[in-house]
PDB file of N, CA and C in Angstrom:
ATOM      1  N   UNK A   1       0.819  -1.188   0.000  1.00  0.00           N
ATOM      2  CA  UNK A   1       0.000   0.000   0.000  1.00  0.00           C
ATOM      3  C   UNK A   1       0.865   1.255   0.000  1.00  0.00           C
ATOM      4  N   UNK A   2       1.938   1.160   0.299  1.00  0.00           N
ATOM      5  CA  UNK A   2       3.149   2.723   0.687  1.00  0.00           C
ATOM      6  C   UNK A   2       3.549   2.651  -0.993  1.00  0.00           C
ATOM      7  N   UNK A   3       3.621   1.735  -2.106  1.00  0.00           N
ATOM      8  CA  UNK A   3       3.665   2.610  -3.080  1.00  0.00           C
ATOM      9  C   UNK A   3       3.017   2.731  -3.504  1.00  0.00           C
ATOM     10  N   UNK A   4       1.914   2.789  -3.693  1.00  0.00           N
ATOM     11  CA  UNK A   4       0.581   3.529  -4.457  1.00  0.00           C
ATOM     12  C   UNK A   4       0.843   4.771  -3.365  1.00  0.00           C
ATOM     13  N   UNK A   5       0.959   4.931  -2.548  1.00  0.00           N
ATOM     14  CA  UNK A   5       0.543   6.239  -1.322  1.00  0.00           C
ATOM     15  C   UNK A   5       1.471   7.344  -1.772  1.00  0.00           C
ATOM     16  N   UNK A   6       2.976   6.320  -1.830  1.00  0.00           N
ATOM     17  CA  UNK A   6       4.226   7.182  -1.927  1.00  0.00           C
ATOM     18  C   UNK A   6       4.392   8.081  -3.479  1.00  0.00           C
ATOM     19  N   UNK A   7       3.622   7.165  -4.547  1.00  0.00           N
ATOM     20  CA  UNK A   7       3.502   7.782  -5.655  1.00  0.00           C
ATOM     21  C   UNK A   7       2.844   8.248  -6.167  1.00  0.00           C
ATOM     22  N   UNK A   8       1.001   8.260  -5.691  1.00  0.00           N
ATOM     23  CA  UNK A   8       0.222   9.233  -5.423  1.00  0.00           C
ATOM     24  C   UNK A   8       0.594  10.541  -4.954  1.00  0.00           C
ATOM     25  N   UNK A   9       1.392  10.965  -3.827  1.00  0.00           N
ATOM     26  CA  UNK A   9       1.777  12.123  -3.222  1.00  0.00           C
ATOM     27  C   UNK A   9       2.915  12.832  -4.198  1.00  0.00           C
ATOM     28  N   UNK A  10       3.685  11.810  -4.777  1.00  0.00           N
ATOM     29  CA  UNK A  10       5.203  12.357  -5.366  1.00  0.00           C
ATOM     30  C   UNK A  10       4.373  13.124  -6.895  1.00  0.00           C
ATOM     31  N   UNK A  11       3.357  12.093  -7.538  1.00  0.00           N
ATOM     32  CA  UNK A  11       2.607  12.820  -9.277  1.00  0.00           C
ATOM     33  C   UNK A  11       1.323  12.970  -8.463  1.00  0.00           C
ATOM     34  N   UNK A  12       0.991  13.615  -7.675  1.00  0.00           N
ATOM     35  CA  UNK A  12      -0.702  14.043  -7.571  1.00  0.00           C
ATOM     36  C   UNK A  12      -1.047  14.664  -8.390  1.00  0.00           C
ATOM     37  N   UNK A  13      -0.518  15.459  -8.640  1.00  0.00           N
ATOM     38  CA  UNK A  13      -0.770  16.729 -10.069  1.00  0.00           C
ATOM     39  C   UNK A  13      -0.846  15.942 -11.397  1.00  0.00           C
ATOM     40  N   UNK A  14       0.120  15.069 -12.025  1.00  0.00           N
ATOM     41  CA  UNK A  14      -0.206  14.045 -13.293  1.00  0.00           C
ATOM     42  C   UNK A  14      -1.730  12.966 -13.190  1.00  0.00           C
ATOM     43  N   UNK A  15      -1.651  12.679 -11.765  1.00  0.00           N
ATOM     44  CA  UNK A  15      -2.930  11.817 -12.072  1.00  0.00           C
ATOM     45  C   UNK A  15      -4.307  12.012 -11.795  1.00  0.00           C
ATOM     46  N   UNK A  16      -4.472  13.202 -10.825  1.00  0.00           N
ATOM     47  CA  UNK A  16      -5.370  13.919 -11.079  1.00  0.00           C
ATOM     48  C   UNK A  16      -5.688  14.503 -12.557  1.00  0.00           C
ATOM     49  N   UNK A  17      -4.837  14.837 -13.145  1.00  0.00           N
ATOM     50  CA  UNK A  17      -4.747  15.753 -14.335  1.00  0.00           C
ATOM     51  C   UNK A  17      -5.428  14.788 -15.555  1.00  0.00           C
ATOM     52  N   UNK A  18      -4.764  13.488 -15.360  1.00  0.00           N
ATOM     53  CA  UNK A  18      -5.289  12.304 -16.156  1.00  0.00           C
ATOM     54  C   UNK A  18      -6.250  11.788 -15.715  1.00  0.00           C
ATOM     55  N   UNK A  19      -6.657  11.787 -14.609  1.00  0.00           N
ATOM     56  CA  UNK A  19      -8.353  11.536 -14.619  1.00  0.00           C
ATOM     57  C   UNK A  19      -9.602  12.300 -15.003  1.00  0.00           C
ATOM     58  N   UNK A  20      -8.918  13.723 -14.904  1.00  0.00           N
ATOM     59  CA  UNK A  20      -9.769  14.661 -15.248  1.00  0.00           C
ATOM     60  C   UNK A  20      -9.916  14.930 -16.695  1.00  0.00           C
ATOM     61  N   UNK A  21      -8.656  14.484 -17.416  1.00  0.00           N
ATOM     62  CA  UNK A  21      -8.908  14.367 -18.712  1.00  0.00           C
ATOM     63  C   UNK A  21      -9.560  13.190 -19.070  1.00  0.00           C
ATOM     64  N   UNK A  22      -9.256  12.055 -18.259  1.00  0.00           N
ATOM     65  CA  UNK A  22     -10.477  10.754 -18.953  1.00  0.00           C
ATOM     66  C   UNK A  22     -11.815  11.150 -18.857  1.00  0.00           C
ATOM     67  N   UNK A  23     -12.062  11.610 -17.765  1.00  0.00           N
ATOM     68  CA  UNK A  23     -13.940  11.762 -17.597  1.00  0.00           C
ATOM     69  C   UNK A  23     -14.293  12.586 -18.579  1.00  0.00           C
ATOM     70  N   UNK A  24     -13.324  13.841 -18.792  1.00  0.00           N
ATOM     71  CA  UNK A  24     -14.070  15.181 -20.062  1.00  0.00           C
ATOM     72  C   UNK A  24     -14.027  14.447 -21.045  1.00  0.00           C
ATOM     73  N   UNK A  25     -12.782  13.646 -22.012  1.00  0.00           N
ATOM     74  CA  UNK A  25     -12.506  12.483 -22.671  1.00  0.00           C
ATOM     75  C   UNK A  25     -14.375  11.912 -22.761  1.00  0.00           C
ATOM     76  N   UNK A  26     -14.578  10.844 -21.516  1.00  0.00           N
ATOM     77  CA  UNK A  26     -15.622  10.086 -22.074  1.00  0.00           C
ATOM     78  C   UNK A  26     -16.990  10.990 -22.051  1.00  0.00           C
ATOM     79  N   UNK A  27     -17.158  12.210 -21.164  1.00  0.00           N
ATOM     80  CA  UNK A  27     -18.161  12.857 -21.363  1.00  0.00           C
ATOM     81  C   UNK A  27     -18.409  13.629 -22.884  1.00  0.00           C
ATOM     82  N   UNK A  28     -17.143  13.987 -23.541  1.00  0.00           N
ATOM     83  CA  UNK A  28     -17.541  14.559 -25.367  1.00  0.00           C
ATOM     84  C   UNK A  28     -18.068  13.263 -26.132  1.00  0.00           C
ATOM     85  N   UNK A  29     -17.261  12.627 -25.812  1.00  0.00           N
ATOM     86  CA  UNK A  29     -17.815  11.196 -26.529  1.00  0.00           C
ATOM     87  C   UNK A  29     -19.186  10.539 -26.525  1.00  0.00           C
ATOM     88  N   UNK A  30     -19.817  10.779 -25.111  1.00  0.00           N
ATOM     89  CA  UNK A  30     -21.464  10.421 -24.654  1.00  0.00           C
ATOM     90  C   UNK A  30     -21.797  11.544 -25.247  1.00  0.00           C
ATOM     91  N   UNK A  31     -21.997  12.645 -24.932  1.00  0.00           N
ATOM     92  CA  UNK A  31     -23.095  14.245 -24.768  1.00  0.00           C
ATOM     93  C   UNK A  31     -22.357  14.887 -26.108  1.00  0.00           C
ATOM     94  N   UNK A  32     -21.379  15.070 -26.456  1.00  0.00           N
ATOM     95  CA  UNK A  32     -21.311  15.836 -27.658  1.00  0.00           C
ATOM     96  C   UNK A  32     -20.551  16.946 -27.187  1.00  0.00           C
ATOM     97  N   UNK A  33     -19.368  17.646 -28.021  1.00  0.00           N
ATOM     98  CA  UNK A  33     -18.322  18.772 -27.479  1.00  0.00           C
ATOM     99  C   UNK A  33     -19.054  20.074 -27.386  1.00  0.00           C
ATOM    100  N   UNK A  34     -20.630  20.525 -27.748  1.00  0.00           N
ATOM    101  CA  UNK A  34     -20.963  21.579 -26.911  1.00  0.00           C
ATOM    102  C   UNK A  34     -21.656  21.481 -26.037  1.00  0.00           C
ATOM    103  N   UNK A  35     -22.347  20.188 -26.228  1.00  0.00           N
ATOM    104  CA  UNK A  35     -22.792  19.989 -24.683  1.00  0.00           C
ATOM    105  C   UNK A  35     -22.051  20.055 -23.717  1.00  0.00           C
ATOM    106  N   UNK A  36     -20.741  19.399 -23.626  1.00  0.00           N
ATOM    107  CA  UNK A  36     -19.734  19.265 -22.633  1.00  0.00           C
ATOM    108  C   UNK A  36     -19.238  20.553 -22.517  1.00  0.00           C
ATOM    109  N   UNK A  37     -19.130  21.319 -23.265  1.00  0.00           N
ATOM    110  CA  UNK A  37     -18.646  22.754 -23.075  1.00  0.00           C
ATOM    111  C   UNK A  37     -19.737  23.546 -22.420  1.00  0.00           C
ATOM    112  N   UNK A  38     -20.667  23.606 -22.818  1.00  0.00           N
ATOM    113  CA  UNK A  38     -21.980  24.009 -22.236  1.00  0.00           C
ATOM    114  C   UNK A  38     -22.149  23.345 -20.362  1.00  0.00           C
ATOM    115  N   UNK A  39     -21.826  22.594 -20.229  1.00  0.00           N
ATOM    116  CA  UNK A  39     -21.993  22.131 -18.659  1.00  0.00           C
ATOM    117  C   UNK A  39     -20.499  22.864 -17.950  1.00  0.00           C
ATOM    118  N   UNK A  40     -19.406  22.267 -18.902  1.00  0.00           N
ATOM    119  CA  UNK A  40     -18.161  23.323 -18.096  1.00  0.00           C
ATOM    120  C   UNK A  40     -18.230  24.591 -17.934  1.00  0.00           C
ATOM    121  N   UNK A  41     -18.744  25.580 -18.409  1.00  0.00           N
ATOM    122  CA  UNK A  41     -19.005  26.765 -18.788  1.00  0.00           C
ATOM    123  C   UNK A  41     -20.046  26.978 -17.203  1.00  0.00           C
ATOM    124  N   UNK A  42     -21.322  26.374 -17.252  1.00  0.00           N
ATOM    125  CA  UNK A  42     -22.011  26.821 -16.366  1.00  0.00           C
ATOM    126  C   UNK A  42     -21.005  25.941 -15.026  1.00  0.00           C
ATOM    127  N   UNK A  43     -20.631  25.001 -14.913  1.00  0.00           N
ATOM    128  CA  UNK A  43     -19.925  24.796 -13.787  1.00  0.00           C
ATOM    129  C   UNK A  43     -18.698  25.984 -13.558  1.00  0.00           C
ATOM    130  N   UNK A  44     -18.440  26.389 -14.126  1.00  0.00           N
ATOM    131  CA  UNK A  44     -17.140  27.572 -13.356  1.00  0.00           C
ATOM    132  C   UNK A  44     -18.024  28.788 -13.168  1.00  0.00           C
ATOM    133  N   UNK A  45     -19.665  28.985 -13.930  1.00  0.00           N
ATOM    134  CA  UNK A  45     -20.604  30.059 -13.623  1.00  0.00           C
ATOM    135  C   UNK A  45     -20.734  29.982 -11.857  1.00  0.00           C
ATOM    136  N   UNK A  46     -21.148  28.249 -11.851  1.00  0.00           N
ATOM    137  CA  UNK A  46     -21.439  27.817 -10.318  1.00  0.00           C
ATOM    138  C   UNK A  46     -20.338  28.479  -9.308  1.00  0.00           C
ATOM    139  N   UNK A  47     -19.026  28.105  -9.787  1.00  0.00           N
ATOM    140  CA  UNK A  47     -17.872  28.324  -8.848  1.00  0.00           C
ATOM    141  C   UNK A  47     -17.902  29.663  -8.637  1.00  0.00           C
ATOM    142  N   UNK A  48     -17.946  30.089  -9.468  1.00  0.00           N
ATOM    143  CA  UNK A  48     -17.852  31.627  -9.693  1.00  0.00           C
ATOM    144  C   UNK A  48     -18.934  32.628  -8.389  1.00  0.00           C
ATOM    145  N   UNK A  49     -20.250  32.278  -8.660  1.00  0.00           N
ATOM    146  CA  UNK A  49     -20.885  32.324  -7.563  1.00  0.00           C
ATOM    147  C   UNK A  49     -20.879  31.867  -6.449  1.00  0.00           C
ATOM    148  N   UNK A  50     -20.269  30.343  -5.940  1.00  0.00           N
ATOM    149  CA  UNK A  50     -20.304  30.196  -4.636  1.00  0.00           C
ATOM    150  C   UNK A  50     -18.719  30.404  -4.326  1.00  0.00           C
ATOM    151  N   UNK A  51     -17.903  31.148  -5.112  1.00  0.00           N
ATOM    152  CA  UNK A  51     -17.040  32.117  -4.581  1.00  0.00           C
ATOM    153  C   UNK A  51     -17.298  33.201  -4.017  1.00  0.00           C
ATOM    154  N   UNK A  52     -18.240  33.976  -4.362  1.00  0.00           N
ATOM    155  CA  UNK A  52     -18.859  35.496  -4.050  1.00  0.00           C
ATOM    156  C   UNK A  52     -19.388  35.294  -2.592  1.00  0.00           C
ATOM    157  N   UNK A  53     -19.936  33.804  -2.338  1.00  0.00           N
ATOM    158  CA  UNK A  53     -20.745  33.491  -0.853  1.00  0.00           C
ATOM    159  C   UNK A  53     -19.838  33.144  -0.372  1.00  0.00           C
ATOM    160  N   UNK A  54     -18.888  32.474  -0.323  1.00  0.00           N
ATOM    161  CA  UNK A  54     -17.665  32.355   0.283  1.00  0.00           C
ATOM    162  C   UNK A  54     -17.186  33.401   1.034  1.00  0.00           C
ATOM    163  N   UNK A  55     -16.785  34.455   0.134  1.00  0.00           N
ATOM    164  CA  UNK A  55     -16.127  35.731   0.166  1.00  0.00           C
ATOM    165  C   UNK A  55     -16.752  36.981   0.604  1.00  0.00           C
ATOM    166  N   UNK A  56     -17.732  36.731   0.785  1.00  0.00           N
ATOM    167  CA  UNK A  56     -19.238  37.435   1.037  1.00  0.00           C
ATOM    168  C   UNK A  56     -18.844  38.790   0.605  1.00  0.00           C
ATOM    169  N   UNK A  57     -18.990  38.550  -0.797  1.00  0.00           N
ATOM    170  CA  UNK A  57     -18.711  39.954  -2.024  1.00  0.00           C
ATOM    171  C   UNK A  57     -19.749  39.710  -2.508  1.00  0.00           C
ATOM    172  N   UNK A  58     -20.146  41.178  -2.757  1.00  0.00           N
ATOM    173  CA  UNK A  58     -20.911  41.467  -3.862  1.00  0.00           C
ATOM    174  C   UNK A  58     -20.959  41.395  -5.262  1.00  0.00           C
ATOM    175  N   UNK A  59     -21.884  41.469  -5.736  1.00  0.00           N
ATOM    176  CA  UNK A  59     -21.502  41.499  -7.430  1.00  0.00           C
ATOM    177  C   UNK A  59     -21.048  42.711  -7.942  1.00  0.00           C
ATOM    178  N   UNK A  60     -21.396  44.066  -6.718  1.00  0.00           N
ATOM    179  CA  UNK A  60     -20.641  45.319  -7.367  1.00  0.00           C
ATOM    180  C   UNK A  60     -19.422  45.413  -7.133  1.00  0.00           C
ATOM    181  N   UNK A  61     -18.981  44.893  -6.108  1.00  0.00           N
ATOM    182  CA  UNK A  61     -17.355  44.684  -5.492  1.00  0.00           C
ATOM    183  C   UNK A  61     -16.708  43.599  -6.916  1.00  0.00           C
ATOM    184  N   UNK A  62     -17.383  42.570  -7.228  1.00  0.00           N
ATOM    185  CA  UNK A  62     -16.413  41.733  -8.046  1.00  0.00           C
ATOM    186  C   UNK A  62     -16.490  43.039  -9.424  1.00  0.00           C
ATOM    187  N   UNK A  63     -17.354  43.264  -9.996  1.00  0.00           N
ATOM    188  CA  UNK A  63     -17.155  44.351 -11.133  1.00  0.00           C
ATOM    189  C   UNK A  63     -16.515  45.574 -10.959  1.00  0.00           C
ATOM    190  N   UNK A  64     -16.139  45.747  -9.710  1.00  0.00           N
ATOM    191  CA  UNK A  64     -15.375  46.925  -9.773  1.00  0.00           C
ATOM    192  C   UNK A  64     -14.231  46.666 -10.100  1.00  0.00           C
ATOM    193  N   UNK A  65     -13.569  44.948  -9.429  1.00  0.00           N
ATOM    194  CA  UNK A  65     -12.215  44.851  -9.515  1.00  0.00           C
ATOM    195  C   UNK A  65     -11.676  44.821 -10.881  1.00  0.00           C
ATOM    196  N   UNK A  66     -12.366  44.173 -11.759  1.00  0.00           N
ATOM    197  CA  UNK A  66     -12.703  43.281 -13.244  1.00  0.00           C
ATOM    198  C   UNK A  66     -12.776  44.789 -14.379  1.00  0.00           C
ATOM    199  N   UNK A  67     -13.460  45.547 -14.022  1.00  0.00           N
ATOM    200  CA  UNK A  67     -14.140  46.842 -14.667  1.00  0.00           C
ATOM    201  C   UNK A  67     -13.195  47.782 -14.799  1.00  0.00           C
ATOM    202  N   UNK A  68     -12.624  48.819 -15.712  1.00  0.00           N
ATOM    203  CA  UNK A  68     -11.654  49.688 -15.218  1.00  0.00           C
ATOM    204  C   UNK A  68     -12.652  51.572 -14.657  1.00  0.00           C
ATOM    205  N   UNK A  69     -12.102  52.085 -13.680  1.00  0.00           N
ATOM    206  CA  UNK A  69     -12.992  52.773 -12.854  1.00  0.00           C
ATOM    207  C   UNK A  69     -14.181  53.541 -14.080  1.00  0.00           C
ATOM    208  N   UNK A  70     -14.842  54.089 -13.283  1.00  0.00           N
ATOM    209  CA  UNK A  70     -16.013  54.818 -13.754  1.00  0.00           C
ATOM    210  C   UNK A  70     -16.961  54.229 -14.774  1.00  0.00           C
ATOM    211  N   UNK A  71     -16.890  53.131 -14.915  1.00  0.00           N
ATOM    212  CA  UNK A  71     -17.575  51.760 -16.051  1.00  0.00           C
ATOM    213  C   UNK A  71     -18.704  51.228 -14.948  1.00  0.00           C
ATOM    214  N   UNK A  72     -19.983  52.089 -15.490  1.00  0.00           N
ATOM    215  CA  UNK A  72     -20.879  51.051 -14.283  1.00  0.00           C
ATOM    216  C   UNK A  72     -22.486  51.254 -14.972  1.00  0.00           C
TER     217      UNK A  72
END
Protein backbone atom coordinates (compact mmCIF):
# COMPACT_ATOMS: atom_id res chain seq x y z
CA UNK A 1 0.00 0.00 0.00
CA UNK A 2 3.15 2.72 0.69
CA UNK A 3 3.66 2.61 -3.08
CA UNK A 4 0.58 3.53 -4.46
CA UNK A 5 0.54 6.24 -1.32
CA UNK A 6 4.23 7.18 -1.93
CA UNK A 7 3.50 7.78 -5.66
CA UNK A 8 0.22 9.23 -5.42
CA UNK A 9 1.78 12.12 -3.22
CA UNK A 10 5.20 12.36 -5.37
CA UNK A 11 2.61 12.82 -9.28
CA UNK A 12 -0.70 14.04 -7.57
CA UNK A 13 -0.77 16.73 -10.07
CA UNK A 14 -0.21 14.05 -13.29
CA UNK A 15 -2.93 11.82 -12.07
CA UNK A 16 -5.37 13.92 -11.08
CA UNK A 17 -4.75 15.75 -14.34
CA UNK A 18 -5.29 12.30 -16.16
CA UNK A 19 -8.35 11.54 -14.62
CA UNK A 20 -9.77 14.66 -15.25
CA UNK A 21 -8.91 14.37 -18.71
CA UNK A 22 -10.48 10.75 -18.95
CA UNK A 23 -13.94 11.76 -17.60
CA UNK A 24 -14.07 15.18 -20.06
CA UNK A 25 -12.51 12.48 -22.67
CA UNK A 26 -15.62 10.09 -22.07
CA UNK A 27 -18.16 12.86 -21.36
CA UNK A 28 -17.54 14.56 -25.37
CA UNK A 29 -17.82 11.20 -26.53
CA UNK A 30 -21.46 10.42 -24.65
CA UNK A 31 -23.10 14.25 -24.77
CA UNK A 32 -21.31 15.84 -27.66
CA UNK A 33 -18.32 18.77 -27.48
CA UNK A 34 -20.96 21.58 -26.91
CA UNK A 35 -22.79 19.99 -24.68
CA UNK A 36 -19.73 19.27 -22.63
CA UNK A 37 -18.65 22.75 -23.07
CA UNK A 38 -21.98 24.01 -22.24
CA UNK A 39 -21.99 22.13 -18.66
CA UNK A 40 -18.16 23.32 -18.10
CA UNK A 41 -19.00 26.77 -18.79
CA UNK A 42 -22.01 26.82 -16.37
CA UNK A 43 -19.93 24.80 -13.79
CA UNK A 44 -17.14 27.57 -13.36
CA UNK A 45 -20.60 30.06 -13.62
CA UNK A 46 -21.44 27.82 -10.32
CA UNK A 47 -17.87 28.32 -8.85
CA UNK A 48 -17.85 31.63 -9.69
CA UNK A 49 -20.88 32.32 -7.56
CA UNK A 50 -20.30 30.20 -4.64
CA UNK A 51 -17.04 32.12 -4.58
CA UNK A 52 -18.86 35.50 -4.05
CA UNK A 53 -20.75 33.49 -0.85
CA UNK A 54 -17.67 32.36 0.28
CA UNK A 55 -16.13 35.73 0.17
CA UNK A 56 -19.24 37.44 1.04
CA UNK A 57 -18.71 39.95 -2.02
CA UNK A 58 -20.91 41.47 -3.86
CA UNK A 59 -21.50 41.50 -7.43
CA UNK A 60 -20.64 45.32 -7.37
CA UNK A 61 -17.35 44.68 -5.49
CA UNK A 62 -16.41 41.73 -8.05
CA UNK A 63 -17.15 44.35 -11.13
CA UNK A 64 -15.38 46.93 -9.77
CA UNK A 65 -12.21 44.85 -9.51
CA UNK A 66 -12.70 43.28 -13.24
CA UNK A 67 -14.14 46.84 -14.67
CA UNK A 68 -11.65 49.69 -15.22
CA UNK A 69 -12.99 52.77 -12.85
CA UNK A 70 -16.01 54.82 -13.75
CA UNK A 71 -17.57 51.76 -16.05
CA UNK A 72 -20.88 51.05 -14.28
Amino acid sequence: MDFFSDNFQEHKGKILGAILGLIIGIIILVFGFFKTLFVVFTAIIGYIIGKFFDNKMSLRDYLDKILPPGVR
